[in-house]
C-alpha atoms as a PDB file:
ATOM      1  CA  UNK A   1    -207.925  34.792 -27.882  1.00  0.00           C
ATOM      2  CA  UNK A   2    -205.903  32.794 -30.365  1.00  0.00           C
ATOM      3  CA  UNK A   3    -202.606  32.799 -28.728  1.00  0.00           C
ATOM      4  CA  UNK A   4    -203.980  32.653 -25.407  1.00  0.00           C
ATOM      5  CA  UNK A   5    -200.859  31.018 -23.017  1.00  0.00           C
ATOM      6  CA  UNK A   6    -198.607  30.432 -26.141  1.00  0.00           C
ATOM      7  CA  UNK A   7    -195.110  32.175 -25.775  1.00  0.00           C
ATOM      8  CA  UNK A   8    -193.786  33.960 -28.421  1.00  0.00           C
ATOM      9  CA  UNK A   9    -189.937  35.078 -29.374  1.00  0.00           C
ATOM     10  CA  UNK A  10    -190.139  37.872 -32.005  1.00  0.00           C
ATOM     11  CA  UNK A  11    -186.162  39.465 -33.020  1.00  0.00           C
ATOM     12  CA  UNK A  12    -186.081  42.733 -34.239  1.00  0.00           C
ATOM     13  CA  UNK A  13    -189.336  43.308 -31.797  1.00  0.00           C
ATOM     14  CA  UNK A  14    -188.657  47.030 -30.752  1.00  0.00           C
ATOM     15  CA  UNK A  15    -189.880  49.053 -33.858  1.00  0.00           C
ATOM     16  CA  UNK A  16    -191.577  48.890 -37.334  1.00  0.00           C
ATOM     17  CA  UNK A  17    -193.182  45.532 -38.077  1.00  0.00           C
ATOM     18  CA  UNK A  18    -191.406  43.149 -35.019  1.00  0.00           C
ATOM     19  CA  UNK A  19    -193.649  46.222 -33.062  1.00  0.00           C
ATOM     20  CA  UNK A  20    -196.688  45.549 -34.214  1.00  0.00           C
ATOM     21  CA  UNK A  21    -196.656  41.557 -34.433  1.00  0.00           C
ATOM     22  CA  UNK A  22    -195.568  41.778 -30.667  1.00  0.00           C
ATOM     23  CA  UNK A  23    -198.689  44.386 -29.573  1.00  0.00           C
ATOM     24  CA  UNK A  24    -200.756  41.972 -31.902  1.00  0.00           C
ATOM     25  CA  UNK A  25    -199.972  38.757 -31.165  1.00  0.00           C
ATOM     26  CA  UNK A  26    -200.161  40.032 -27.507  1.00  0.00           C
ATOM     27  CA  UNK A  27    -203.709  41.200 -27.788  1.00  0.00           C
ATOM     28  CA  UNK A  28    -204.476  37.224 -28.887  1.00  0.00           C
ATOM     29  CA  UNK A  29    -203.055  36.397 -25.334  1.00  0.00           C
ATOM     30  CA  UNK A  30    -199.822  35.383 -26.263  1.00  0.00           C
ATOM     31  CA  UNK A  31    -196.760  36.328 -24.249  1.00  0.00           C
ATOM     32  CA  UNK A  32    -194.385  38.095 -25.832  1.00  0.00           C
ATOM     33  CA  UNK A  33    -190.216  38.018 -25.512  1.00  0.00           C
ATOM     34  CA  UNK A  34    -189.080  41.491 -27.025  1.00  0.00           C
ATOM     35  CA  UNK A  35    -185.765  40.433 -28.436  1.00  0.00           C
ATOM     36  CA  UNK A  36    -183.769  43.406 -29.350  1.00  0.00           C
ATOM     37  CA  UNK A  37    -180.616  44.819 -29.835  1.00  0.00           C
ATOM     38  CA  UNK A  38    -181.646  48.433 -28.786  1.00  0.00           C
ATOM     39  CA  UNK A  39    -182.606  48.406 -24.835  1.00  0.00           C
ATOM     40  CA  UNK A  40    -184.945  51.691 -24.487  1.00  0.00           C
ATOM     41  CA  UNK A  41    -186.826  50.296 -27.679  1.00  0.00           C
ATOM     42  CA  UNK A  42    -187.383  47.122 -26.453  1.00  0.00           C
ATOM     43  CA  UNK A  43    -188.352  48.095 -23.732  1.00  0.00           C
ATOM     44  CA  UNK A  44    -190.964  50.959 -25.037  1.00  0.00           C
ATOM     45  CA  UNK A  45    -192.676  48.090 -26.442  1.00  0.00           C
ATOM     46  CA  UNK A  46    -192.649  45.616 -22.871  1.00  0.00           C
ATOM     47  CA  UNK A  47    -194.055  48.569 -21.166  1.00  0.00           C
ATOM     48  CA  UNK A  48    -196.595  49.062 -23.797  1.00  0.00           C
ATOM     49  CA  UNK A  49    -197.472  45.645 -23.975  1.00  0.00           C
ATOM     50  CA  UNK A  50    -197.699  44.991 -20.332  1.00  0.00           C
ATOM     51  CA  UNK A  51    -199.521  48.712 -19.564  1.00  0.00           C
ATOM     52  CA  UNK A  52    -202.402  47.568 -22.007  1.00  0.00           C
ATOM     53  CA  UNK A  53    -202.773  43.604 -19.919  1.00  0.00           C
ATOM     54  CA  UNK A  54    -200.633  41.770 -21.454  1.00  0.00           C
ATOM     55  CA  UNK A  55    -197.532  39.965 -20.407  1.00  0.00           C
ATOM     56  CA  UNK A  56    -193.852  41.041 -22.345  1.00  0.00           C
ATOM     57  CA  UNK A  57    -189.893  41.053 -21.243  1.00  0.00           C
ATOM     58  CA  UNK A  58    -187.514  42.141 -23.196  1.00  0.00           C
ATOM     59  CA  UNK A  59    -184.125  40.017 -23.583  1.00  0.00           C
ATOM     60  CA  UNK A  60    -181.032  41.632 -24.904  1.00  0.00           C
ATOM     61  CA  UNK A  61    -178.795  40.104 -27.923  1.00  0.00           C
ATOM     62  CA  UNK A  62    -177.145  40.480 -31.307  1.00  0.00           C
ATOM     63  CA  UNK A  63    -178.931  37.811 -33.389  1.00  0.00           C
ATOM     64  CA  UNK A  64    -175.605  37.575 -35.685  1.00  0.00           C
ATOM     65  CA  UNK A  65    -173.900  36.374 -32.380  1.00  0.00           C
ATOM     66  CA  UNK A  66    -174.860  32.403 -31.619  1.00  0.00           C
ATOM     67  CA  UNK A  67    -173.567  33.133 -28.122  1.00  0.00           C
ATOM     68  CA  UNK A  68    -176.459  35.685 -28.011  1.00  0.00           C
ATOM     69  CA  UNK A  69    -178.833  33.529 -30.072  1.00  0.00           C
ATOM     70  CA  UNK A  70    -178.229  30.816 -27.357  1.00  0.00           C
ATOM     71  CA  UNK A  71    -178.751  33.231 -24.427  1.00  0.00           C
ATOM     72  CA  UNK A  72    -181.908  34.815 -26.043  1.00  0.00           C
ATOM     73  CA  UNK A  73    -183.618  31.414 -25.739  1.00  0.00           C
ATOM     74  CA  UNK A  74    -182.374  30.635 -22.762  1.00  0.00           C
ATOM     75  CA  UNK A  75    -184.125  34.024 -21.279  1.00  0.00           C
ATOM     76  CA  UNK A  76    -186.847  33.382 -22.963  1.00  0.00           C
ATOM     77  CA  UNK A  77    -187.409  29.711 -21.652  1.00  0.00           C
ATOM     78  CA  UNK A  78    -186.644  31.403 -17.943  1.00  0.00           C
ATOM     79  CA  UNK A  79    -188.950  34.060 -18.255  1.00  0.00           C
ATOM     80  CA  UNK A  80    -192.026  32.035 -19.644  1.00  0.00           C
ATOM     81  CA  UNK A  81    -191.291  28.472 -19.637  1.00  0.00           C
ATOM     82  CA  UNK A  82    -190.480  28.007 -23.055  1.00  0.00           C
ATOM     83  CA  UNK A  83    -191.388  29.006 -26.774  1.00  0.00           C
ATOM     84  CA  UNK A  84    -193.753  27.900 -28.953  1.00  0.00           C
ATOM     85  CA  UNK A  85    -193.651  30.643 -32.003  1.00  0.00           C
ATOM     86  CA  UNK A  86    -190.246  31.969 -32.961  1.00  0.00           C
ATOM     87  CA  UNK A  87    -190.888  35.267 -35.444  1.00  0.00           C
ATOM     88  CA  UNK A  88    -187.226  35.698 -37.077  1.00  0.00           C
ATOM     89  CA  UNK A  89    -187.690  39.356 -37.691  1.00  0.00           C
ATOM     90  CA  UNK A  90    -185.048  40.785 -36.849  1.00  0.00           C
ATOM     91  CA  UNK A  91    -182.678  42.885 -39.894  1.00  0.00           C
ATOM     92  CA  UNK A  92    -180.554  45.639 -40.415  1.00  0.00           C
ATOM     93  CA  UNK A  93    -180.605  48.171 -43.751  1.00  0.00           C
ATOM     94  CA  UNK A  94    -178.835  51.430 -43.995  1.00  0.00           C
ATOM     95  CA  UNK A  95    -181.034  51.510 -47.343  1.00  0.00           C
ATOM     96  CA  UNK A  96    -178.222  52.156 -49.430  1.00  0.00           C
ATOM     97  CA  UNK A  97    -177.920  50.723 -52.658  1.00  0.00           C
ATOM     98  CA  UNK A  98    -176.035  47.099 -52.831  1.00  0.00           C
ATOM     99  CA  UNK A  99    -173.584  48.255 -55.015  1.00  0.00           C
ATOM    100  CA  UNK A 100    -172.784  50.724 -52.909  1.00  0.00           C
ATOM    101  CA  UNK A 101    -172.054  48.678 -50.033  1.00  0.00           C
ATOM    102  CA  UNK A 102    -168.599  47.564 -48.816  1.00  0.00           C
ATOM    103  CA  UNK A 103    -167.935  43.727 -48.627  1.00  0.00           C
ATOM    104  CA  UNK A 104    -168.196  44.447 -44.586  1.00  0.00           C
ATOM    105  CA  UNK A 105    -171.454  46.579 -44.773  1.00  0.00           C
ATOM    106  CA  UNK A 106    -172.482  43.484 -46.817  1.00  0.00           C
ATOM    107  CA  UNK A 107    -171.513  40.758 -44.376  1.00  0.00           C
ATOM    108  CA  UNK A 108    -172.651  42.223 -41.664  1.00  0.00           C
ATOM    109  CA  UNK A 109    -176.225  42.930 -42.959  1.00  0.00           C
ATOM    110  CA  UNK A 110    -176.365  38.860 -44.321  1.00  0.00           C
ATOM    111  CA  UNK A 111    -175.313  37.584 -40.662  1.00  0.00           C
ATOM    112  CA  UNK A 112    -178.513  39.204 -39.189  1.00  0.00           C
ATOM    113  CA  UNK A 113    -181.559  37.793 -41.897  1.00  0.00           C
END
């Protein structure tokens, strides 16, 4: 096991690649902190995680918020003791086409990568 006691934050962790890193780096024995925006698919992936032996909690947070950011860490830290591989994951895409995009739509996608 590669990751065997290491704790690992991964944003964005509730679907599509932040998924799989989380179920992977949890079969190396890491421990996982599901950070997501979205509670039931964070927490899909905790259950999943800690159904198949491993060891997951999900924290709650907007990672465009540094009040979140802060509290995500914090959480973390609580839950396992601290962090020692942060996966910045996290994004959001409605797939549209940049020049289609409002200055808002914009902004708001930038403040999460």
């Amino acid at each position: 096991m590669k990751l065997k006691d290491r704790v690992a934050l991964i944003t964005g962790a509730g679907r599509n690649i932040g998924k799989a890193m989380a179920k992977l780096f949890a079969s190396e024995g890491a421990k996982i902190v599901v950070a997501e925006m979205h509670e039931g698919r964070g927490q899909g992936v905790v259950d999943e995680i800690n159904k198949s032996g491993g060891q997951a909690a999900l924290v709650l947070g907007d990672v465009s918020k540094s009040a979140d950011v802060q509290r995500l860490v914090k959480d973390a830290v609580g839950k396992f003791g601290g962090i020692d591989i942060l996966v910045n994951n996290a994004a959001l895409t409605d797939h549209a086409n940049i020049f289609d995009s409002t200055e808002e739509e914009f902004d708001k996608v930038s403040a999460v990568s």
